[in-house]
C-alpha atoms as a PDB file:
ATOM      1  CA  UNK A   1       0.000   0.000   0.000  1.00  0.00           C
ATOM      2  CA  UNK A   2       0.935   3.216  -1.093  1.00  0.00           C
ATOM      3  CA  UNK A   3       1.889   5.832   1.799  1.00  0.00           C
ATOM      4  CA  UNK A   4      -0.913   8.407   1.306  1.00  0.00           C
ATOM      5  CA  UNK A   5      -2.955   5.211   1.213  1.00  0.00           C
ATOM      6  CA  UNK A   6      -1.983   4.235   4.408  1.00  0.00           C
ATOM      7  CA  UNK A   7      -1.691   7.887   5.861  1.00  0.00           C
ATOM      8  CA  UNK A   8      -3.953  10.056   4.644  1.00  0.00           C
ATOM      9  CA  UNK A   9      -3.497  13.851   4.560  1.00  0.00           C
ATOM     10  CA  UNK A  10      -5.836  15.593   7.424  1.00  0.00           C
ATOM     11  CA  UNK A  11      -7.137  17.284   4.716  1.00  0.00           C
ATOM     12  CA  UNK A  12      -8.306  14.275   2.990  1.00  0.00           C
ATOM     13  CA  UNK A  13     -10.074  13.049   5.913  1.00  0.00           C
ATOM     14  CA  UNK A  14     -11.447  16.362   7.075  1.00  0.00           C
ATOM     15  CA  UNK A  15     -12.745  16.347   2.900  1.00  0.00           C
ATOM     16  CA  UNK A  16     -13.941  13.111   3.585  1.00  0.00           C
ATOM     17  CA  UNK A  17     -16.029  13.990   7.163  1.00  0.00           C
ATOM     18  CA  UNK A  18     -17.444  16.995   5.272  1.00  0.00           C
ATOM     19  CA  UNK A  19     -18.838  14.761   2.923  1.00  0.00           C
ATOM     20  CA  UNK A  20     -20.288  12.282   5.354  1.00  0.00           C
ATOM     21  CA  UNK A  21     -21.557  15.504   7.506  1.00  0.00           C
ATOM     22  CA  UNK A  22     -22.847  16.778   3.939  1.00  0.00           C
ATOM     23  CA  UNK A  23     -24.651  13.724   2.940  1.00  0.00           C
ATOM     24  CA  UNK A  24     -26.353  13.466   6.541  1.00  0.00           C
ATOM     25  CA  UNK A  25     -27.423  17.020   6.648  1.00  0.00           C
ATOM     26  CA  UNK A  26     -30.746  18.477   6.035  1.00  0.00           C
ATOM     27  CA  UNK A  27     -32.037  20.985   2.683  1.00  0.00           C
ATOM     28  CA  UNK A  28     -31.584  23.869   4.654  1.00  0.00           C
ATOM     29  CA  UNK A  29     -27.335  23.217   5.515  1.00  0.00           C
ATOM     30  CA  UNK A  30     -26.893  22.196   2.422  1.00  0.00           C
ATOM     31  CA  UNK A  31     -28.619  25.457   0.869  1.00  0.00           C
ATOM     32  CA  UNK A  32     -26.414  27.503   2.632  1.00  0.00           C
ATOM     33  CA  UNK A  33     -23.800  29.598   0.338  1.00  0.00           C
ATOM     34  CA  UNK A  34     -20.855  28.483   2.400  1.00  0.00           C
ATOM     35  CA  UNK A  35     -21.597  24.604   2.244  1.00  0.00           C
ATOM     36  CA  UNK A  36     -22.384  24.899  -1.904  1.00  0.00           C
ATOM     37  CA  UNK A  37     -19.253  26.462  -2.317  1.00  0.00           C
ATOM     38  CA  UNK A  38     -17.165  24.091  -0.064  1.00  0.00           C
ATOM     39  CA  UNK A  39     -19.115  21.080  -2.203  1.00  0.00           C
ATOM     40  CA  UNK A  40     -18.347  22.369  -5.369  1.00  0.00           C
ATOM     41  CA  UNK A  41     -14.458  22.865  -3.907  1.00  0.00           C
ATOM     42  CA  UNK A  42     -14.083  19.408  -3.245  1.00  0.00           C
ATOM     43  CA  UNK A  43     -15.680  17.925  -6.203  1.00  0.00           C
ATOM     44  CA  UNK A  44     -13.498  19.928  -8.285  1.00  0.00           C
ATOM     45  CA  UNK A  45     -10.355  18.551  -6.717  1.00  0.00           C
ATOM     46  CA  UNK A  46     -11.975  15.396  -6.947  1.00  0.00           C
ATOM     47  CA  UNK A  47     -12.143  16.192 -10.737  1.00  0.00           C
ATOM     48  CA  UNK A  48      -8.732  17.602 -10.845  1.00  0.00           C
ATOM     49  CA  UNK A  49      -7.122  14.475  -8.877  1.00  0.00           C
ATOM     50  CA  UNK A  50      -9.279  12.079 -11.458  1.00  0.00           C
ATOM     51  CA  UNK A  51      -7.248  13.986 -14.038  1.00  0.00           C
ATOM     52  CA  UNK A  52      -3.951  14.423 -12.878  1.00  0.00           C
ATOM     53  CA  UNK A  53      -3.688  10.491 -12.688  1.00  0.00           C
ATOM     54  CA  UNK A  54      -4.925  10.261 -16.552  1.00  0.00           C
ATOM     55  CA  UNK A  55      -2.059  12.341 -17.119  1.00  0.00           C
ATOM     56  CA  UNK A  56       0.709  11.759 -15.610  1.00  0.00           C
ATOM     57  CA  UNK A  57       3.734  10.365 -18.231  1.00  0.00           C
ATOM     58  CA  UNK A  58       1.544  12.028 -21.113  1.00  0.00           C
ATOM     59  CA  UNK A  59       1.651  13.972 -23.757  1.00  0.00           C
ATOM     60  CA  UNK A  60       1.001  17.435 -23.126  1.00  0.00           C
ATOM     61  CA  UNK A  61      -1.289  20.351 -24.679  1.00  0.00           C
ATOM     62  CA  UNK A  62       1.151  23.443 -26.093  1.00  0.00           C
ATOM     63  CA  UNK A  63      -0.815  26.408 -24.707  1.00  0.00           C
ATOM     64  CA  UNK A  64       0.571  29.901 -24.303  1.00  0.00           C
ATOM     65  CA  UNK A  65       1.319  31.201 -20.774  1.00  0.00           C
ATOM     66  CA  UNK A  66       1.303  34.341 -19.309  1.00  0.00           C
ATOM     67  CA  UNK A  67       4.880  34.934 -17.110  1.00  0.00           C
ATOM     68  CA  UNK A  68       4.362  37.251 -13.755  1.00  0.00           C
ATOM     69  CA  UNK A  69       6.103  40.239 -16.173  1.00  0.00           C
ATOM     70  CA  UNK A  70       3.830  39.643 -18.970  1.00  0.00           C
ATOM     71  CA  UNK A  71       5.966  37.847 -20.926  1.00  0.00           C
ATOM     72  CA  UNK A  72       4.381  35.099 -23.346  1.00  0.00           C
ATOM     73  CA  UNK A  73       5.804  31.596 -23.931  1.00  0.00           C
ATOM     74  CA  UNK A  74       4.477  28.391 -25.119  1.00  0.00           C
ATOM     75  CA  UNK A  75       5.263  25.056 -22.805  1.00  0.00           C
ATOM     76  CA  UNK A  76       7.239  23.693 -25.501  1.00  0.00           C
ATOM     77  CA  UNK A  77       9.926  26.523 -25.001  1.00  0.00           C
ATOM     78  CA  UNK A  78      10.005  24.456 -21.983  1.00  0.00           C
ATOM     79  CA  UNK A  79       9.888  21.066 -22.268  1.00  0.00           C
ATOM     80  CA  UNK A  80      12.516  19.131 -23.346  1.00  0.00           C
ATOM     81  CA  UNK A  81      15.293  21.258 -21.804  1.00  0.00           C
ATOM     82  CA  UNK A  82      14.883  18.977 -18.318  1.00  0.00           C
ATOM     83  CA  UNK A  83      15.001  15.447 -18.974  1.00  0.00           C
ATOM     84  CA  UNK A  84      11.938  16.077 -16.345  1.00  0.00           C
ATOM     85  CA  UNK A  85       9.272  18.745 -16.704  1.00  0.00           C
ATOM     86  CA  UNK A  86       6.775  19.254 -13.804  1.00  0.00           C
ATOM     87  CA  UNK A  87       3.859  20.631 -14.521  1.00  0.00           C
ATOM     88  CA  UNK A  88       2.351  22.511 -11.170  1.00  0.00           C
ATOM     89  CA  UNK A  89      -0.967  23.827 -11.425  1.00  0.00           C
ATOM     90  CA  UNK A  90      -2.094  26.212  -8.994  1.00  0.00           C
ATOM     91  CA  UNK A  91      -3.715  29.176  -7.054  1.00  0.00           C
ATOM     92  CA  UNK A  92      -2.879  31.918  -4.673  1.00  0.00           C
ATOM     93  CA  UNK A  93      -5.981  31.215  -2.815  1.00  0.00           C
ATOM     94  CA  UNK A  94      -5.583  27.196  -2.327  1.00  0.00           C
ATOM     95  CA  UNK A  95      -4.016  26.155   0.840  1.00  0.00           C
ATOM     96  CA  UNK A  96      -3.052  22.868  -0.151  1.00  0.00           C
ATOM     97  CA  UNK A  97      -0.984  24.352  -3.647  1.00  0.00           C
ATOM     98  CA  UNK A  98       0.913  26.975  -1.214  1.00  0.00           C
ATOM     99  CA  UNK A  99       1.858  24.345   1.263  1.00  0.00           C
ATOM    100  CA  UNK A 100       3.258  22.308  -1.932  1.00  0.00           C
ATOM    101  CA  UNK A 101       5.834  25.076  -2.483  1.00  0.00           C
ATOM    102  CA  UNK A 102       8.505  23.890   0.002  1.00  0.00           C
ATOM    103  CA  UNK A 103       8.613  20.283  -1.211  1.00  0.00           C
ATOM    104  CA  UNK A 104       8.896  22.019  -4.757  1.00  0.00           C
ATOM    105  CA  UNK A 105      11.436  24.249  -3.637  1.00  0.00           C
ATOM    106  CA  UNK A 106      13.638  21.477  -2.498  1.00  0.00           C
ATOM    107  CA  UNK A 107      12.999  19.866  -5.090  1.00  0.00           C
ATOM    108  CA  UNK A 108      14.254  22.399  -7.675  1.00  0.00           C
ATOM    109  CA  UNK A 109      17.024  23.114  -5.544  1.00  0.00           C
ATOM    110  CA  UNK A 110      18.301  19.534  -5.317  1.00  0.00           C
ATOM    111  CA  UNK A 111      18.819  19.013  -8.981  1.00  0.00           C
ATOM    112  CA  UNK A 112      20.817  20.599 -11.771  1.00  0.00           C
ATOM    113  CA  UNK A 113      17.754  22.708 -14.495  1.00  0.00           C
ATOM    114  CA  UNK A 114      19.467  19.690 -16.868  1.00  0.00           C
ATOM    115  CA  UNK A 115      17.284  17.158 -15.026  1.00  0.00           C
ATOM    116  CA  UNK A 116      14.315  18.828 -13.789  1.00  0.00           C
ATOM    117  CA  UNK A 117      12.139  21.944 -14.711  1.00  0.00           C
ATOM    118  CA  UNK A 118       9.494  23.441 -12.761  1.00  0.00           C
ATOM    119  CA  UNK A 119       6.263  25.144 -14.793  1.00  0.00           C
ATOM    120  CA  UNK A 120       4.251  27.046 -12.633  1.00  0.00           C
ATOM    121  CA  UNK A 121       0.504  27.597 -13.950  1.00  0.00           C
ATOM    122  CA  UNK A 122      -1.507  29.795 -11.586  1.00  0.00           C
ATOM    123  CA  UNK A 123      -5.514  29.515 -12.026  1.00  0.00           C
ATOM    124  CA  UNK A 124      -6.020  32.882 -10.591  1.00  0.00           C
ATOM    125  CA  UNK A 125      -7.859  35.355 -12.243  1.00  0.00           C
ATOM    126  CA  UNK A 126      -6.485  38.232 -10.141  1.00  0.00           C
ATOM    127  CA  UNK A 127      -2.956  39.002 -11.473  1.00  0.00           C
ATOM    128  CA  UNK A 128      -2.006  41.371  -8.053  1.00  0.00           C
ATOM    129  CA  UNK A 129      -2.795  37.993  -5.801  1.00  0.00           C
ATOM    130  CA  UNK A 130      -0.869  35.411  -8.525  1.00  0.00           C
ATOM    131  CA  UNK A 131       2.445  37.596  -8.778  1.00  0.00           C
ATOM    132  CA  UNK A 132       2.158  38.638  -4.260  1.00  0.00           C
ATOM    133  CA  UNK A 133       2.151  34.897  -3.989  1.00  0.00           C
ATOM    134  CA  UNK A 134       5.185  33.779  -6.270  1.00  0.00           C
ATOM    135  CA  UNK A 135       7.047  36.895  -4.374  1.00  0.00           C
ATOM    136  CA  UNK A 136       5.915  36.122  -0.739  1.00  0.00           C
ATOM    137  CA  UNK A 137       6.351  31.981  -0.957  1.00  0.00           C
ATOM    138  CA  UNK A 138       9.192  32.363  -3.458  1.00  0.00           C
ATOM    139  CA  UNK A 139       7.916  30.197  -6.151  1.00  0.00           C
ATOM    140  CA  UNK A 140      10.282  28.313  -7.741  1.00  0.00           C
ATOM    141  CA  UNK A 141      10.641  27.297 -11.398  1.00  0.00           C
ATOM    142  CA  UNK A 142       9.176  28.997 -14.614  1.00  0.00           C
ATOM    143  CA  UNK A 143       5.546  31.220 -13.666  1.00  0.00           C
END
């Protein structure tokens, strides 16, 4: 058994309890603004985690990105470069992505940019919080 099988993240099984709490709860909880949009949360990491297993040692989609000075690239300027290429999708407002950024930092840091390159994609929609994030956590990799 895998290790987050057998240990699984306290936010897994606090996602998990919400759902149980969820399911049990009557029309008027679940009605309530804060419990749709903690539902719709979790199913779309749900969604994203159903994904991010279909993908993983794939091909990839060349879409234009948007760096933190405005700069335009394409992944494939990227890829290629690394023998690796992570792919990090992510937002200034998820707890979970920001608490990633250590294990990414050592990450980049323990390996020449010959063997591994980091792609930051934020999914925020405010440019001020995306670029305050990189700065304040020190993003590493390409944004």
């Amino acid at each position: 058994m895998a290790e987050s099988q057998a240990y699984p993240s306290t936010a897994t099984c606090a996602d998990s309890a919400f759902y149980i709490i969820y399911n049990a709860a009557d029309d008027d909880f679940k009605q309530k603004k804060w419990v749709q949009r903690r539902i719709e949360s979790l199913n779309y990491r749900v969604e994203l985690a159903k994904k991010d297993k279909q993908l993983i040692g794939k091909l990839y989609y060349d879409f234009l990105l948007k760096g933190k000075v405005g700069e335009k690239r394409y992944i494939s300027e990227y890829v290629g470069k690394s023998e690796y290429t992570l792919i990090d999708f992510w937002a200034s407002w998820c707890g979970p992505c920001i608490a990633s950024f250590p294990h990414l930092k050592n990450l980049y840091s323990s390996y020449d940019r010959d063997k591994i390159e980091i792609i930051g994609i934020s999914i925020d929609t405010d440019n001020k919080a995306w670029n305050k994030a990189i700065e304040k956590e020190n993003y590493p990799g390409c944004n």
